[in-house]
C-alpha atoms as a PDB file:
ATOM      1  CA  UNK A   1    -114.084   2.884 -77.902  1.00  0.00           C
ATOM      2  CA  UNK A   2    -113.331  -1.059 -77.432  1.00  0.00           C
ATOM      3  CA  UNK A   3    -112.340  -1.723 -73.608  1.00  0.00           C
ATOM      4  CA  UNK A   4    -108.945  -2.257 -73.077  1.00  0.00           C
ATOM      5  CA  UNK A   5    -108.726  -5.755 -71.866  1.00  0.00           C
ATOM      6  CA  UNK A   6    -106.175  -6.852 -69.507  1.00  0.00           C
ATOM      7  CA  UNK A   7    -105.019 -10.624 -68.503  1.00  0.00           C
ATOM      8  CA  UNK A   8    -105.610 -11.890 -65.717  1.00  0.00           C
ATOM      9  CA  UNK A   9    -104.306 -14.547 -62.975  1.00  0.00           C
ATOM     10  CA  UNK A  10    -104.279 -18.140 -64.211  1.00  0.00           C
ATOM     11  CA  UNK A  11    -107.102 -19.551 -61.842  1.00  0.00           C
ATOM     12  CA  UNK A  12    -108.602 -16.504 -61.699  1.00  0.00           C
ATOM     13  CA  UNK A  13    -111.118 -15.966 -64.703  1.00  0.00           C
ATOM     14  CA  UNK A  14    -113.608 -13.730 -63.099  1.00  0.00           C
ATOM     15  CA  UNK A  15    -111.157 -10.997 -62.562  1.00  0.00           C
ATOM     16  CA  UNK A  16    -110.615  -9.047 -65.519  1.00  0.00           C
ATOM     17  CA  UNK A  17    -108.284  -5.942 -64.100  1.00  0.00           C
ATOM     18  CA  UNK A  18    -105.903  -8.270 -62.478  1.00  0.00           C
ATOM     19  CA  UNK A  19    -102.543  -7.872 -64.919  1.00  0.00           C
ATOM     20  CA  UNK A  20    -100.676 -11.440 -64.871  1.00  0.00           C
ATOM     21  CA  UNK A  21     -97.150 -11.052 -63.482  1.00  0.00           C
ATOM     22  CA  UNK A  22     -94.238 -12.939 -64.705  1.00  0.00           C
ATOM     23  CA  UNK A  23     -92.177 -14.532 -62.270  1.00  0.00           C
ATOM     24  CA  UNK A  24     -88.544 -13.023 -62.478  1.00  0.00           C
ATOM     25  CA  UNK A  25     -86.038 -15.746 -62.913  1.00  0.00           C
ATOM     26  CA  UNK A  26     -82.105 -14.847 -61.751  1.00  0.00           C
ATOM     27  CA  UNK A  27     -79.228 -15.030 -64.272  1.00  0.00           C
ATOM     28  CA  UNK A  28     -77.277 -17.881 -63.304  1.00  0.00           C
ATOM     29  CA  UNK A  29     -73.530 -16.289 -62.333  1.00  0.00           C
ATOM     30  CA  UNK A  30     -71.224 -17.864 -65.099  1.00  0.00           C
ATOM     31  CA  UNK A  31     -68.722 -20.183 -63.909  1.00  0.00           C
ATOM     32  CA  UNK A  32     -64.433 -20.692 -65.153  1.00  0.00           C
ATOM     33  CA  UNK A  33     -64.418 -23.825 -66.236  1.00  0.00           C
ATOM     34  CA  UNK A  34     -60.996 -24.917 -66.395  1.00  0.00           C
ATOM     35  CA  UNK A  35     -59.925 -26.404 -70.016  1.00  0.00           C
ATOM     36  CA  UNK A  36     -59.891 -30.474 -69.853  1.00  0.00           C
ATOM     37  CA  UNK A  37     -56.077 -31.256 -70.174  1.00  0.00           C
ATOM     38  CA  UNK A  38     -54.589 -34.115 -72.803  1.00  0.00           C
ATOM     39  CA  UNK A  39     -52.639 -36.744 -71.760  1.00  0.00           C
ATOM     40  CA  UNK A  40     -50.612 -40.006 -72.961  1.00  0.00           C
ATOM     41  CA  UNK A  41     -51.553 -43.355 -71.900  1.00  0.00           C
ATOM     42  CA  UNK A  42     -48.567 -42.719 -68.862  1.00  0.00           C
ATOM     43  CA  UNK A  43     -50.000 -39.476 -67.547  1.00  0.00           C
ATOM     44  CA  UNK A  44     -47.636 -37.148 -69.900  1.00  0.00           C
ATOM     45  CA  UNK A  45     -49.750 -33.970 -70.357  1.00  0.00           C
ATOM     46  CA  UNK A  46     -49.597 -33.087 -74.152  1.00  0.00           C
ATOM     47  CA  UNK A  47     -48.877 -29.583 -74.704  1.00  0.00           C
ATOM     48  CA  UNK A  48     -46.451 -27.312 -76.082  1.00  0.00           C
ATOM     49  CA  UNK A  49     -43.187 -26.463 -74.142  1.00  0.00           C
ATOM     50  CA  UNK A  50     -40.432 -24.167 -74.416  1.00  0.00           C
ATOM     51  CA  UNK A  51     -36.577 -24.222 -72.783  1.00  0.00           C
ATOM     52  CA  UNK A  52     -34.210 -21.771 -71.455  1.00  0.00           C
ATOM     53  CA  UNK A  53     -30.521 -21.845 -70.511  1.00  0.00           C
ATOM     54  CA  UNK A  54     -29.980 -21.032 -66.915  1.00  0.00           C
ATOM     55  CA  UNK A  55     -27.394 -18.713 -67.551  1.00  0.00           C
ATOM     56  CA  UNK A  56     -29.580 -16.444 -69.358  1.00  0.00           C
ATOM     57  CA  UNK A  57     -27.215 -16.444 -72.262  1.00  0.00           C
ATOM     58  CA  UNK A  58     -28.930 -15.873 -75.982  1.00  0.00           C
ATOM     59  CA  UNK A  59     -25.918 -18.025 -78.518  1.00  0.00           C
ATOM     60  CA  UNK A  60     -26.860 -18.000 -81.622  1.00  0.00           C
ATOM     61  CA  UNK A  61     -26.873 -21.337 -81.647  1.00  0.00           C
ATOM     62  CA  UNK A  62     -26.040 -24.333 -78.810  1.00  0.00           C
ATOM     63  CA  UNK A  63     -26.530 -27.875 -78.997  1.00  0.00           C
ATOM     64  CA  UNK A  64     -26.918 -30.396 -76.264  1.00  0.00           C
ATOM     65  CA  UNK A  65     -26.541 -33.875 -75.685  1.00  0.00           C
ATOM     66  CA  UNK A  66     -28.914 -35.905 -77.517  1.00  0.00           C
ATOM     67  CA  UNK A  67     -27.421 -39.288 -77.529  1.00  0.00           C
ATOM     68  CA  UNK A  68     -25.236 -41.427 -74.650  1.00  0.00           C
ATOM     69  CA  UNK A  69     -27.275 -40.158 -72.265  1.00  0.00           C
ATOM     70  CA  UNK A  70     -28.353 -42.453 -69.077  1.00  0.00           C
ATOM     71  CA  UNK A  71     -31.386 -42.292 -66.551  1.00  0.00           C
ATOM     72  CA  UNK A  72     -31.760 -44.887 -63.843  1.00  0.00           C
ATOM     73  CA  UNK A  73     -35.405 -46.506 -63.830  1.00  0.00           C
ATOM     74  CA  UNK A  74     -35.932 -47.333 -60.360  1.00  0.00           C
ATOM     75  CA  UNK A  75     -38.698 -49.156 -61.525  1.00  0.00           C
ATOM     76  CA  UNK A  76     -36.700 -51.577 -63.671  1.00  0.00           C
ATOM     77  CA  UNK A  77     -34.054 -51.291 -61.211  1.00  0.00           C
ATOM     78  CA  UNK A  78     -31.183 -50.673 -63.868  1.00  0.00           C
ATOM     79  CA  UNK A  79     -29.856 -47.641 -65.736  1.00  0.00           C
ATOM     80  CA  UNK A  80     -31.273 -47.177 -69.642  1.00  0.00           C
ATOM     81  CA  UNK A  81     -29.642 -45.863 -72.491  1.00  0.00           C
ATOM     82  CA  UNK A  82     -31.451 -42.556 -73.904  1.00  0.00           C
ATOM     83  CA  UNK A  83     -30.914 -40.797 -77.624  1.00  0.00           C
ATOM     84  CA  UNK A  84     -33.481 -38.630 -79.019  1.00  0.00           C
ATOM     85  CA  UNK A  85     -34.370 -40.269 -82.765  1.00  0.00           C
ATOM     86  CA  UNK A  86     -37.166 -38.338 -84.917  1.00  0.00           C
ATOM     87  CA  UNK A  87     -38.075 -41.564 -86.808  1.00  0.00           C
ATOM     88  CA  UNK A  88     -38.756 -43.571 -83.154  1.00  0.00           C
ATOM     89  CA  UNK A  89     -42.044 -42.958 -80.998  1.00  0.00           C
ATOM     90  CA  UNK A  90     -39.987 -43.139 -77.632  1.00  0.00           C
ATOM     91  CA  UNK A  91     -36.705 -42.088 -76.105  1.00  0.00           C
ATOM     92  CA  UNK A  92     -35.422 -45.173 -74.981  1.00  0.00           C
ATOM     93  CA  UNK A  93     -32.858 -47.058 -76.678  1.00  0.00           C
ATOM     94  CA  UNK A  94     -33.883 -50.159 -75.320  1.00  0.00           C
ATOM     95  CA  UNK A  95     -37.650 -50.064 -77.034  1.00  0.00           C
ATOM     96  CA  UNK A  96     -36.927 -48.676 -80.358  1.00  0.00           C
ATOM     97  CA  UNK A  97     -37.428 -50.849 -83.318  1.00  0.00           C
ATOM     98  CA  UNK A  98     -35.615 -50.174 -86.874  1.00  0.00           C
ATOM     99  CA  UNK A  99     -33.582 -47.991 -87.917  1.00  0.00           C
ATOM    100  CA  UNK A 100     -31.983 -45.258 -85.386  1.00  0.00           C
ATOM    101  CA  UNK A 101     -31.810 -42.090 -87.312  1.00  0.00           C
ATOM    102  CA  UNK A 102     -30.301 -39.505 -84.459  1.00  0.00           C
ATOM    103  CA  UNK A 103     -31.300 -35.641 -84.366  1.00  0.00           C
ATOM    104  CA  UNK A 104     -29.504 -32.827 -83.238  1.00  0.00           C
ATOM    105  CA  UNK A 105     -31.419 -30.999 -79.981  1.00  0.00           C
ATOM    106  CA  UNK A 106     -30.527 -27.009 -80.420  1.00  0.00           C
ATOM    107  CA  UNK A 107     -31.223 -24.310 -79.021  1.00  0.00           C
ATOM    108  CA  UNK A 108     -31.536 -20.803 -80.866  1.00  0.00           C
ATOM    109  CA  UNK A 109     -30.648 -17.369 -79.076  1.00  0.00           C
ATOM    110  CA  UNK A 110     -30.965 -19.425 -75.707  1.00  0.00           C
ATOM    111  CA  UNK A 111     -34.879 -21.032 -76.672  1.00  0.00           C
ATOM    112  CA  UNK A 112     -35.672 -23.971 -77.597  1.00  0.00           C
ATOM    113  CA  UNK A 113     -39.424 -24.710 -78.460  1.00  0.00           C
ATOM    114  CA  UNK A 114     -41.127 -27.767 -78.729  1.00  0.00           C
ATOM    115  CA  UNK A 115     -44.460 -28.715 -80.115  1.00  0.00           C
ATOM    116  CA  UNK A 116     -46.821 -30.812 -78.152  1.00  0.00           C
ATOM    117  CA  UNK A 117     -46.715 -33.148 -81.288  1.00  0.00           C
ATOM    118  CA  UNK A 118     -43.216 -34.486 -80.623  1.00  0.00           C
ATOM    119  CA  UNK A 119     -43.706 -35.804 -76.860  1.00  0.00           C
ATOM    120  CA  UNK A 120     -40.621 -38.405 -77.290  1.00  0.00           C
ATOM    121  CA  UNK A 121     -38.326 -35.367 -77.029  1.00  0.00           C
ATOM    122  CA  UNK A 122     -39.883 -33.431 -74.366  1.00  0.00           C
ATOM    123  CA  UNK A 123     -39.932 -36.460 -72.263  1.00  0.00           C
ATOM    124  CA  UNK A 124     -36.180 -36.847 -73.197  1.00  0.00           C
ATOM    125  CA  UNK A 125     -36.012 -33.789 -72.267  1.00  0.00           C
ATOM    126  CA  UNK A 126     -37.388 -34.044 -68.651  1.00  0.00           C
ATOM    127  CA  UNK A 127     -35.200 -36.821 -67.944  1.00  0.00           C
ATOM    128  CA  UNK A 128     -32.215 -35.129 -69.328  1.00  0.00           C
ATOM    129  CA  UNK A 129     -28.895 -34.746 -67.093  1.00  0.00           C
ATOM    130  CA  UNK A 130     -28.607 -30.967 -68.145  1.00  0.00           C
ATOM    131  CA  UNK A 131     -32.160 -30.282 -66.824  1.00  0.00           C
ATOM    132  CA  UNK A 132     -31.681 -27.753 -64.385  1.00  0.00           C
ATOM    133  CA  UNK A 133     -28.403 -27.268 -65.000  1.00  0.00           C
ATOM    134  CA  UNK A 134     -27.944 -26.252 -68.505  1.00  0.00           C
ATOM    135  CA  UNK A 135     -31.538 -25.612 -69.465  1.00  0.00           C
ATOM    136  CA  UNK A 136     -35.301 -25.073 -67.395  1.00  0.00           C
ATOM    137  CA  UNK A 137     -38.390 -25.552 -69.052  1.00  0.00           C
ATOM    138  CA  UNK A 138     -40.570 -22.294 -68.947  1.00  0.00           C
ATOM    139  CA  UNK A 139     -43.715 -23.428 -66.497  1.00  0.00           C
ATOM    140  CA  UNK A 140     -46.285 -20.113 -67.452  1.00  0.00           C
ATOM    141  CA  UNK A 141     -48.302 -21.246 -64.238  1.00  0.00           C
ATOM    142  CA  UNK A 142     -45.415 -21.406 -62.044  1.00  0.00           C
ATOM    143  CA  UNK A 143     -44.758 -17.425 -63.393  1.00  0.00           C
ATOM    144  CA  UNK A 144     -47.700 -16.757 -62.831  1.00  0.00           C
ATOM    145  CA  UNK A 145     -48.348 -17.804 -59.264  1.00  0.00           C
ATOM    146  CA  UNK A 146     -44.591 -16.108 -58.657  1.00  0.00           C
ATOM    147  CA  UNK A 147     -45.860 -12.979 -59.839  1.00  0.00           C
ATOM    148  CA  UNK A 148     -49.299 -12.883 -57.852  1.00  0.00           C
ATOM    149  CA  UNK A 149     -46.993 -13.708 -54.997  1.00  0.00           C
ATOM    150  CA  UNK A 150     -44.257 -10.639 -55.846  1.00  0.00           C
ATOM    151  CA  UNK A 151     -47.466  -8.126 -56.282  1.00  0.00           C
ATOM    152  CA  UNK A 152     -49.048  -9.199 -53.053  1.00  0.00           C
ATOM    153  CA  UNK A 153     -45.959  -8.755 -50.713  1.00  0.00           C
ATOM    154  CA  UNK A 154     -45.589  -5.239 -52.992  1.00  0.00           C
ATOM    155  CA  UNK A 155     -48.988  -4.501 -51.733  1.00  0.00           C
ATOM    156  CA  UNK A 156     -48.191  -5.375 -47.844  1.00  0.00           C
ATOM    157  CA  UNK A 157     -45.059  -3.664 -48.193  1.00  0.00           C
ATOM    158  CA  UNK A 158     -47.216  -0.465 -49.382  1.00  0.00           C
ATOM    159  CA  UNK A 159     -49.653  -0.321 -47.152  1.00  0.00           C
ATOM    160  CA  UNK A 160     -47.306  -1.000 -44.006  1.00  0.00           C
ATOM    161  CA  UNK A 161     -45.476   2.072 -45.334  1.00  0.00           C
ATOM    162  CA  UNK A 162     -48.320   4.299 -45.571  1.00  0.00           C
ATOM    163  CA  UNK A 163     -49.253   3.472 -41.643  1.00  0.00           C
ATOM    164  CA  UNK A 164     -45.561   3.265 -40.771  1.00  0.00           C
ATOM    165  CA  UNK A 165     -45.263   6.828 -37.909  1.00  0.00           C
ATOM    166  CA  UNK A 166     -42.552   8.850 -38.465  1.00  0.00           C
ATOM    167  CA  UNK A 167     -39.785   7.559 -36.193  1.00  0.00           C
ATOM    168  CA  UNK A 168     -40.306   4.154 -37.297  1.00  0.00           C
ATOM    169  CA  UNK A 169     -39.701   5.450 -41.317  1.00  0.00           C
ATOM    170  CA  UNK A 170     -36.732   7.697 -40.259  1.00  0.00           C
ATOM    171  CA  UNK A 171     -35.175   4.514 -38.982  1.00  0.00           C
ATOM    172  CA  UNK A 172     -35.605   2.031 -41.523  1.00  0.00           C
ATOM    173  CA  UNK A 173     -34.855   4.916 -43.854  1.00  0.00           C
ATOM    174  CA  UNK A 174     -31.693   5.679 -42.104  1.00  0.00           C
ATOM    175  CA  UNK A 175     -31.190   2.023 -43.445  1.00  0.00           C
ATOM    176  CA  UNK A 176     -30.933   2.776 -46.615  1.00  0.00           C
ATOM    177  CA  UNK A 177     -29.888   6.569 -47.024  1.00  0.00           C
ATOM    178  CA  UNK A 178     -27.030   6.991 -43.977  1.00  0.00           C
ATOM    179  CA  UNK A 179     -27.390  10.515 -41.870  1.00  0.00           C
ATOM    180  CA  UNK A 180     -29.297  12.133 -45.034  1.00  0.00           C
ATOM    181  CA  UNK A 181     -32.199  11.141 -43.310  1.00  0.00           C
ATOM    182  CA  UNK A 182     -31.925  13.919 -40.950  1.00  0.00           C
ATOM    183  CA  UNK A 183     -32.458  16.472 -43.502  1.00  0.00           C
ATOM    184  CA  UNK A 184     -35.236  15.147 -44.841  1.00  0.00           C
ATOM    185  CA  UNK A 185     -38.915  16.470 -44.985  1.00  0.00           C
ATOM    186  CA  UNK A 186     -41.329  14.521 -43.568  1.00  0.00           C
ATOM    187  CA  UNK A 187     -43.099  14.773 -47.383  1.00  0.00           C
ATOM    188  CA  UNK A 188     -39.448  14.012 -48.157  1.00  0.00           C
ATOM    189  CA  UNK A 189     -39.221  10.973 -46.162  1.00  0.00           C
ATOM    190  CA  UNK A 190     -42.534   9.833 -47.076  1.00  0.00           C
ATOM    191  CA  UNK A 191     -42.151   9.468 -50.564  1.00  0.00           C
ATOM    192  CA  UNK A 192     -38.994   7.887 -50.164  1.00  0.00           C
ATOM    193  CA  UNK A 193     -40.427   5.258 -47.849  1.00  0.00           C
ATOM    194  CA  UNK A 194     -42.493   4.211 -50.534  1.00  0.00           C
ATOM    195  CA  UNK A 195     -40.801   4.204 -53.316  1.00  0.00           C
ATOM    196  CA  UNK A 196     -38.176   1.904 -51.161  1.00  0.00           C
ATOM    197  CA  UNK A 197     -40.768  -0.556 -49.886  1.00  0.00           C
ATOM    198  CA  UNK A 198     -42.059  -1.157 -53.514  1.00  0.00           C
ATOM    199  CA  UNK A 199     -38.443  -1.502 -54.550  1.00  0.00           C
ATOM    200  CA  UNK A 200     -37.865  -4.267 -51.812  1.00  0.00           C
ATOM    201  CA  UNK A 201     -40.648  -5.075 -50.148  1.00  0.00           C
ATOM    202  CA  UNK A 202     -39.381  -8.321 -48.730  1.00  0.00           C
ATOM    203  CA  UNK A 203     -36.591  -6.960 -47.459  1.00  0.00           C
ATOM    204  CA  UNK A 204     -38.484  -3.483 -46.352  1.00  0.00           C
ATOM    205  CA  UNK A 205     -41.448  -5.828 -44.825  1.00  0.00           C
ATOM    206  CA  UNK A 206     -38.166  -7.795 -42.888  1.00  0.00           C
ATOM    207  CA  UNK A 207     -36.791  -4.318 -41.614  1.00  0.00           C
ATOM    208  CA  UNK A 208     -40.112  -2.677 -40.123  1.00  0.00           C
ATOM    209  CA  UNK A 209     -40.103  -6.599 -37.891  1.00  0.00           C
ATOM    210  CA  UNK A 210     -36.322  -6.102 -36.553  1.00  0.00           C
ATOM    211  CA  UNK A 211     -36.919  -4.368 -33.640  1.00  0.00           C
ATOM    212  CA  UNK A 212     -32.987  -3.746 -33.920  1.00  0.00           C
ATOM    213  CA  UNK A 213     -33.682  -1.349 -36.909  1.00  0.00           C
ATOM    214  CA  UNK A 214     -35.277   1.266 -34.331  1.00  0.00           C
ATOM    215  CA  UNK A 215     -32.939   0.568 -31.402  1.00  0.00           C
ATOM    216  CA  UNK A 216     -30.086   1.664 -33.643  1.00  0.00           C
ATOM    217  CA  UNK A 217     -31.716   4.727 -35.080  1.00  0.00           C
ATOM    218  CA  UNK A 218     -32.496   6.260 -31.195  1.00  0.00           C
ATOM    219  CA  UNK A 219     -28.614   5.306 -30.809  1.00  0.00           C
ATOM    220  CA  UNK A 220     -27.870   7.009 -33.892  1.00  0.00           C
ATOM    221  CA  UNK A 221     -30.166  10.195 -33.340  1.00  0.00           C
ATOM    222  CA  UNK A 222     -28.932  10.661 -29.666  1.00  0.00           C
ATOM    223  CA  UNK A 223     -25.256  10.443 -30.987  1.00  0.00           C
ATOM    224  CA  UNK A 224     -26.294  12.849 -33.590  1.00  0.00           C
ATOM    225  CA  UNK A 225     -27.913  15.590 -31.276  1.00  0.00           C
ATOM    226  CA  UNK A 226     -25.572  15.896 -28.815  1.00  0.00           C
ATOM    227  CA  UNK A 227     -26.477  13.152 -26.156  1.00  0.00           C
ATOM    228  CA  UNK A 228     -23.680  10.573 -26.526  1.00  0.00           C
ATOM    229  CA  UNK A 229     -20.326   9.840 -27.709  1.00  0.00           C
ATOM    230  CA  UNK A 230     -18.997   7.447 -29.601  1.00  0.00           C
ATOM    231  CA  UNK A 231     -15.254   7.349 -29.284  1.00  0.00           C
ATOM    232  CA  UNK A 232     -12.453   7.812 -32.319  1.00  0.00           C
ATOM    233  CA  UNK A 233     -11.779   4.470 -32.267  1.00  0.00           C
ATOM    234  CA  UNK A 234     -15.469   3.219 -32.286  1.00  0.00           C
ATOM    235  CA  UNK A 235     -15.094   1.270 -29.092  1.00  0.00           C
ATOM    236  CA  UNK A 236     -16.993   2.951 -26.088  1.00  0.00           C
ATOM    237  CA  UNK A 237     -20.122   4.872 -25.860  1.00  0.00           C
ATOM    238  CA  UNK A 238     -20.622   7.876 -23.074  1.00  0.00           C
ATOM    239  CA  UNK A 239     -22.797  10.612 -22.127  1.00  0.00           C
ATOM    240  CA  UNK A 240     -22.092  13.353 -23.801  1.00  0.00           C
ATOM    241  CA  UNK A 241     -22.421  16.228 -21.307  1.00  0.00           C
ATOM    242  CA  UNK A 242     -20.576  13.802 -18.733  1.00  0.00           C
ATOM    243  CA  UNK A 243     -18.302  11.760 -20.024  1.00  0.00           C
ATOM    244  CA  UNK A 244     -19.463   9.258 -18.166  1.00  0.00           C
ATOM    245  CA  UNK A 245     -19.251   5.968 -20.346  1.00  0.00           C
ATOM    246  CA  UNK A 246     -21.639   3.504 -20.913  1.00  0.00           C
ATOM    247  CA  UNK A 247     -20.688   0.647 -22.745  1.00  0.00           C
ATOM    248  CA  UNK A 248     -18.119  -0.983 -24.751  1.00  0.00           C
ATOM    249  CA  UNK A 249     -18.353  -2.604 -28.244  1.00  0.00           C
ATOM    250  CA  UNK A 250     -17.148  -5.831 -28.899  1.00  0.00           C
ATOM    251  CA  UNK A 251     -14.496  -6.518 -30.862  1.00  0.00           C
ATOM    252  CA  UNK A 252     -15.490  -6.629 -35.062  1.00  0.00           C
ATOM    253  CA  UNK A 253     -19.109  -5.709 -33.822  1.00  0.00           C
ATOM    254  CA  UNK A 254     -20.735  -2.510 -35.436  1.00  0.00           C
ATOM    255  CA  UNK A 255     -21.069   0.086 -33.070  1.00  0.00           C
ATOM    256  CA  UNK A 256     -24.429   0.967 -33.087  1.00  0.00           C
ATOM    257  CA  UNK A 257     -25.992  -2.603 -33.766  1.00  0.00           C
ATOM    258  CA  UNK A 258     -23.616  -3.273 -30.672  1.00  0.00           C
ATOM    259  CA  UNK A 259     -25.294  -0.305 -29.168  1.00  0.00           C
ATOM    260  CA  UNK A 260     -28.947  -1.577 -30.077  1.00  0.00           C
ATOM    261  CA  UNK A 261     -28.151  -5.311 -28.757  1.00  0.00           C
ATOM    262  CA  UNK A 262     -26.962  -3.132 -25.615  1.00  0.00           C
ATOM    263  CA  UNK A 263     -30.225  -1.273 -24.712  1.00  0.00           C
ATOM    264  CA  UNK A 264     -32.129  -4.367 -24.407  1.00  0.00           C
ATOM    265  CA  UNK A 265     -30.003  -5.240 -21.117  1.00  0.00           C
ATOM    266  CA  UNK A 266     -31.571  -4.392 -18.053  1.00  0.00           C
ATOM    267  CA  UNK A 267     -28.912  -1.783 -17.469  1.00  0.00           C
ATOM    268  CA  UNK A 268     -29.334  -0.516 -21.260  1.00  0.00           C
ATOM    269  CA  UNK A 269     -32.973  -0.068 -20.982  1.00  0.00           C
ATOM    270  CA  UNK A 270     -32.746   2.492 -17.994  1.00  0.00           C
ATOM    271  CA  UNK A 271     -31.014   4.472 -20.445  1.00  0.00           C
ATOM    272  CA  UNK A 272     -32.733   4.047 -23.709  1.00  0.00           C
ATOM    273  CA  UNK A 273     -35.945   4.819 -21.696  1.00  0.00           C
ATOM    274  CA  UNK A 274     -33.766   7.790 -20.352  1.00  0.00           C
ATOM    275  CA  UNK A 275     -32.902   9.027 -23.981  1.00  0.00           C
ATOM    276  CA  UNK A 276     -36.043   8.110 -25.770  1.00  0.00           C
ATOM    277  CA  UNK A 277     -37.815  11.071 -23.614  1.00  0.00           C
ATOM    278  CA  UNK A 278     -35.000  13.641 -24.665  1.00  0.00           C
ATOM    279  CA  UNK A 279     -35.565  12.976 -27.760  1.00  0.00           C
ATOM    280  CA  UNK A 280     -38.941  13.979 -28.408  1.00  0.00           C
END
């Protein structure tokens, strides 16, 4: 039987049972590499672009201005004449040579899309009085970073609901849904809560940082169970079991933001302190 030869260390010829090892090279970690733009000799990235009207409205058919239109160069220092011609490699009245034949500039069902290869009217376009006004031109990066900015407050609205106790959800619930909160599960409430901060989270992330919001839900709960009394005409608050009042509301103030404004007086902490412990 023949001897089963292994290799051995470079350097090393005298040891036969010594197996050569390989060294183990890393997989380099690929890299985005961001695609290498085109441009014009003036720094216009070429590229195609689309248009909406602002409105939001989808005509079968409107046309804009595409001729007797005027843009002040402050760089020239006077104002230049603009018409969009198809036959003419810029928009500029004053640097087209020949003939002048005009186009139309429509847009269809509210779009209007324009190829990278016809720059002159895109840069019209940019410089155009209706821009902004009439019409927008669709920026996909701009979408995009509004949308990564819309999903990340949705996620900090979330996850402040999920750790959000149960007082603090009842009042920014209460919000929202009136006195049903009070016959509400806690499941109930919970699920609600949730579905309302990813609904609104800006304006659900603005409510759990008003310290108002909780203020008028312990002046809504005490009214509620029995521990004071708001009036008929909405103007004065009392205890309940007393009579004894406590405040008055301004004039064209709501009561119990009035109320909530109130208990952060020295005299109206006393008794929110007072009412937050017969509460629980």
């Amino acid at each position: 039987m023949a001897k089963k030869q292994t290799k051995a260390y470079a350097g090393d010829p005298g040891d036969e049972h010594v197996e050569k090892i390989a060294p183990v090279m890393e997989t380099p970690k690929p890299t985005r590499v961001e695609p290498k733009s085109q441009k014009t000799n003036d720094g216009w990235k070429i590229q195609d672009r689309t248009y909406l009207l602002t409105d939001g409205s989808k005509p079968l058919s409107k046309s804009i201005k595409s001729a007797g239109i005027y843009h002040f160069d402050e760089n020239l220092g006077y104002e230049r004449e603009m018409k969009y011609c198809e036959n003419q490699k810029t928009h500029f009245v004053d640097e087209m040579k020949g003939e002048m034949r005009l186009s139309h500039i429509v847009f269809r069902a509210g779009v209007l899309f324009v190829p990278k290869n016809k720059v002159t009217l895109q840069k019209l376009l940019a410089l155009h009085p209706y821009n902004g006004k009439v019409f927008y031109e669709l920026k996909p990066q701009k979408i995009a970073e509004f949308e990564v900015e819309s999903i990340e407050i949705e996620i900090e609205a979330l996850n402040a609901a999920q750790a959000l106790d149960i007082d603090m959800a009842e009042a920014v619930m209460r919000v929202e849904l009136g006195s049903r909160v009070t016959k509400m599960s806690s499941k109930e409430l919970k699920r609600d809560l949730l579905l309302y901060a990813k609904r609104n989270p800006s304006l659900f992330l603005e409510l759990i940082n008003d310290e108002n919001v909780h203020l008028r839900n312990i002046g809504i709960r005490a009214t509620e169970m029995g521990l004071l009394k708001l009036s008929q005409d909405q103007r004065t608050f009392s205890w309940k079991d007393t009579n004894r009042k406590l405040m008055n509301v301004p004039f064209d103030e709501h009561p119990y933001s009035a109320l909530a404004a109130w208990f952060k007086t020295d005299e109206g902490m006393e008794i929110f302190t007072n009412i937050e412990k017969r509460l629980k």
